[in-house]
C-alpha atoms as a PDB file:
ATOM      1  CA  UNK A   1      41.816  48.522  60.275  1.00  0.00           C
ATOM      2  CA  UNK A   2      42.000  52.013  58.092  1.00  0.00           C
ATOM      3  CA  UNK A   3      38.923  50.988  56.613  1.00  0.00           C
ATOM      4  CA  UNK A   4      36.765  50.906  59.596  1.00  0.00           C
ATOM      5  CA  UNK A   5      38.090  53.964  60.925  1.00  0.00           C
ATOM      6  CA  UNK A   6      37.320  55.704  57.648  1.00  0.00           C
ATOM      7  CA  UNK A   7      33.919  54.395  57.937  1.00  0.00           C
ATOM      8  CA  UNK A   8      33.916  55.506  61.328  1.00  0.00           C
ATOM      9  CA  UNK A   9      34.688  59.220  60.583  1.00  0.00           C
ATOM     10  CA  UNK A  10      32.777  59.675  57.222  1.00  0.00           C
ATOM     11  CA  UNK A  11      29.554  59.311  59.439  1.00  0.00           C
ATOM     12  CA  UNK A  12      30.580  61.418  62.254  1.00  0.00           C
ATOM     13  CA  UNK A  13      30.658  58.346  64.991  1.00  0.00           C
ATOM     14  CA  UNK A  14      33.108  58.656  67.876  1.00  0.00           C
ATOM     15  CA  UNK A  15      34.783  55.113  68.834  1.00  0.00           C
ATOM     16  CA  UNK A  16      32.085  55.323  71.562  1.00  0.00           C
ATOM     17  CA  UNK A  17      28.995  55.771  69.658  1.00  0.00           C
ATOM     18  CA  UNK A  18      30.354  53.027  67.158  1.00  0.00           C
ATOM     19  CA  UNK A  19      31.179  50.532  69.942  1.00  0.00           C
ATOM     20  CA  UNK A  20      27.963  51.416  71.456  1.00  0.00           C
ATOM     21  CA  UNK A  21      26.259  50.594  68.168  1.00  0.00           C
ATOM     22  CA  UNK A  22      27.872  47.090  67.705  1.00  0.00           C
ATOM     23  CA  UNK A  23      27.860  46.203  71.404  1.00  0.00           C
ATOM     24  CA  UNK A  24      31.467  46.358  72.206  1.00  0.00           C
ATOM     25  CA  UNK A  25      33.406  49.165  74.096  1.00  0.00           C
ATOM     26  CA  UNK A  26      34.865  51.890  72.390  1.00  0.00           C
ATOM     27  CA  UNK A  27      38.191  51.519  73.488  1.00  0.00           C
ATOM     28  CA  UNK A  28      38.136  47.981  71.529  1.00  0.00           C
ATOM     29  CA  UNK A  29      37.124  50.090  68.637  1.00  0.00           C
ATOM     30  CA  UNK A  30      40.587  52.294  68.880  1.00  0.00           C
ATOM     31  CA  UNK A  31      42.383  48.722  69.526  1.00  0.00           C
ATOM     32  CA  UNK A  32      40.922  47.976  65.682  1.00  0.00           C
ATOM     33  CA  UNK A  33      41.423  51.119  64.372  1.00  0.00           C
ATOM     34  CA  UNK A  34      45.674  51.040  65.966  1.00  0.00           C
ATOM     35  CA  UNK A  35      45.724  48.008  64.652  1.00  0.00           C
ATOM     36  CA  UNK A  36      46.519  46.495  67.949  1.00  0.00           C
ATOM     37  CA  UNK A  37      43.791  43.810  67.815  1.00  0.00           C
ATOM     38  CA  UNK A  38      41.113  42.167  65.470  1.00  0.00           C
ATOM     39  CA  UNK A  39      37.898  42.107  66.143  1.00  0.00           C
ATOM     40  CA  UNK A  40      36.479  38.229  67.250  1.00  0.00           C
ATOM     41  CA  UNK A  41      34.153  37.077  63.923  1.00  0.00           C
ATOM     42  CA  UNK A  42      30.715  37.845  65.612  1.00  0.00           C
ATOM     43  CA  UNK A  43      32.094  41.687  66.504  1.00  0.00           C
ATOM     44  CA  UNK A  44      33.299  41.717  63.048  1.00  0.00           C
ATOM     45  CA  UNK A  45      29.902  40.453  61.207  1.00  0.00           C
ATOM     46  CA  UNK A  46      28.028  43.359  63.434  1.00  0.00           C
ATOM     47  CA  UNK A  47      30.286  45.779  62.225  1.00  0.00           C
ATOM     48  CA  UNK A  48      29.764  44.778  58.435  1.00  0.00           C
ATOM     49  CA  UNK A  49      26.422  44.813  58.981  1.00  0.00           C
ATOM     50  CA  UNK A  50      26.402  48.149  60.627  1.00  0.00           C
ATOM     51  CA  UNK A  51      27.709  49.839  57.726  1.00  0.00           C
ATOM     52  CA  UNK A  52      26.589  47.939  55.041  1.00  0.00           C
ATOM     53  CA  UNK A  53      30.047  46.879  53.599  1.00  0.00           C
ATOM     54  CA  UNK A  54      32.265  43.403  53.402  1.00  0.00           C
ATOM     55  CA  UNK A  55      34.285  42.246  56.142  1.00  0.00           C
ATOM     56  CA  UNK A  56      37.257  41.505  53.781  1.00  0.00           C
ATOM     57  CA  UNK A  57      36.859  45.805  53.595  1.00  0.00           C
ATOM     58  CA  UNK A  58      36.976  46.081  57.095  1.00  0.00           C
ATOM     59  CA  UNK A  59      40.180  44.091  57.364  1.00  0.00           C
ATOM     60  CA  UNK A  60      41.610  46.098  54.813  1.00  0.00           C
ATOM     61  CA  UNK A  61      42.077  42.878  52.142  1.00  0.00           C
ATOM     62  CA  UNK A  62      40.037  44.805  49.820  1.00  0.00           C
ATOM     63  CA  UNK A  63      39.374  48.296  48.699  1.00  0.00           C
ATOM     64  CA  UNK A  64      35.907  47.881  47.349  1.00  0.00           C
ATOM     65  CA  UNK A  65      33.286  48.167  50.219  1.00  0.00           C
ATOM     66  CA  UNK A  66      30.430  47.023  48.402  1.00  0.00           C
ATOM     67  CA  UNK A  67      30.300  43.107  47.126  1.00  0.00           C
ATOM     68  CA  UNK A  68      29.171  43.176  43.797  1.00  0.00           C
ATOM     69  CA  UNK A  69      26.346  40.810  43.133  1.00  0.00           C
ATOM     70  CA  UNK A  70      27.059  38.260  40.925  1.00  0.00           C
ATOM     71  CA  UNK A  71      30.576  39.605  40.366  1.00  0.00           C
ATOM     72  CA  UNK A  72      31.857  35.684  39.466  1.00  0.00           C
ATOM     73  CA  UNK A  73      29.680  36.684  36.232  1.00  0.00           C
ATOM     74  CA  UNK A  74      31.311  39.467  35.083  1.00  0.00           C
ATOM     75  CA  UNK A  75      35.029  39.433  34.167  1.00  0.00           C
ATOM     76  CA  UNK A  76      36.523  42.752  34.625  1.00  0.00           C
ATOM     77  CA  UNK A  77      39.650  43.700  32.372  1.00  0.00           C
ATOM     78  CA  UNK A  78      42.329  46.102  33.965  1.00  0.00           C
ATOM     79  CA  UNK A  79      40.678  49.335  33.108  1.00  0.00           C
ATOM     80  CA  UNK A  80      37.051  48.350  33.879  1.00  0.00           C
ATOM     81  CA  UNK A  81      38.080  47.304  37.446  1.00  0.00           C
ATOM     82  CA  UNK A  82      40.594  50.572  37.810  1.00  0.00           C
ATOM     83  CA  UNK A  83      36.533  52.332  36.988  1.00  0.00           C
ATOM     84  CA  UNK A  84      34.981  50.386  39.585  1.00  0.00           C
ATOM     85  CA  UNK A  85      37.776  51.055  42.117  1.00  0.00           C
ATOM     86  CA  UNK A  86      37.905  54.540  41.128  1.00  0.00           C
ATOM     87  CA  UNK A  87      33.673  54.770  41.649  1.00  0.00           C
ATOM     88  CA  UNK A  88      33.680  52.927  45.231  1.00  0.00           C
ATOM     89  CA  UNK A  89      36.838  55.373  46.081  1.00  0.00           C
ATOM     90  CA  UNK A  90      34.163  58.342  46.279  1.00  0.00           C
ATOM     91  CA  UNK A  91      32.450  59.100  49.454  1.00  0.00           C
ATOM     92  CA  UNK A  92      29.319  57.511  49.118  1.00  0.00           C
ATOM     93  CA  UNK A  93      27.615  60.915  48.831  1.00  0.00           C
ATOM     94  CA  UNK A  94      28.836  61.801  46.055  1.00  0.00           C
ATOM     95  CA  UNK A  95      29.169  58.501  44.356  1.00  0.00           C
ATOM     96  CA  UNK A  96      25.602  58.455  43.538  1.00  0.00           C
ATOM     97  CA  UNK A  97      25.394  61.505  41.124  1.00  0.00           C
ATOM     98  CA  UNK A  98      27.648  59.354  39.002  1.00  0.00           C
ATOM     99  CA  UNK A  99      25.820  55.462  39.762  1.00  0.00           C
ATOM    100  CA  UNK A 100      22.515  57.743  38.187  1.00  0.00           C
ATOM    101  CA  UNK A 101      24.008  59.097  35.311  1.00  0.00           C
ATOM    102  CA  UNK A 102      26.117  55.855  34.607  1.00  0.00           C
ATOM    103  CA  UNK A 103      23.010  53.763  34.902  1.00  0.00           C
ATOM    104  CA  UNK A 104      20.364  56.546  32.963  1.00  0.00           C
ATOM    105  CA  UNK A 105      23.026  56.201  29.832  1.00  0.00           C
ATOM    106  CA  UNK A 106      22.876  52.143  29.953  1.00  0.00           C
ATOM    107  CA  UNK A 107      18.994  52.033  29.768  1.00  0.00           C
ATOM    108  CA  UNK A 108      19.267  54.781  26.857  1.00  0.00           C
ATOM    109  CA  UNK A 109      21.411  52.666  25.280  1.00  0.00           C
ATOM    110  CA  UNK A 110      19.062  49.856  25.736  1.00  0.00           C
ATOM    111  CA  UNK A 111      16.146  50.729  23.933  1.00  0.00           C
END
């Protein structure tokens, strides 16, 4: 699980503090992160929920943290998902400069 450890280090937890934080030991936490275990659903769910992000992200089936909402109502051609993947890629401190300026040129375009 690269992805949780990635999520792990970005916001300065130790395997402690994270287990701690979803009520499991932090030992289990370095079992996910070897890839020596998975984490049972309801450890899993508190873990999404922790940091905000899918649990198909934290088992590493997907590189896009963040569901999109309504994403069955877009359809994305190759480049325009390579964007998105490229956007959710960035740390999310300094994915936001871009999500403003991205989203101040679509309601200039708008009026």
């Amino acid at each position: 699980m690269e992805n949780l450890r990635k999520l792990r280090i970005e916001r300065n937890l130790s395997q402690d503090e994270l287990g701690k934080a979803v009520q499991i030991s932090g030992s289990s936490i370095s079992n996910y992160e070897l890839g020596g275990n998975y984490p049972e659903i309801a450890v899993l769910r508190r873990m999404a929920k922790y940091f905000n992000v899918s649990t198909d992200y934290l088992l590493d089936l997907t590189d896009v943290p963040y569901p999109l909402p309504d994403a069955k109502k877009y359809l994305l051609d190759e480049k325009q998902a390579e964007v998105l993947h490229d956007i959710f890629s960035i740390p999310p401190d300094e994915r936001q400069p871009l999500i403003d300026l991205a989203h101040n040129y679509c309601k200039r375009i708008k009026r």
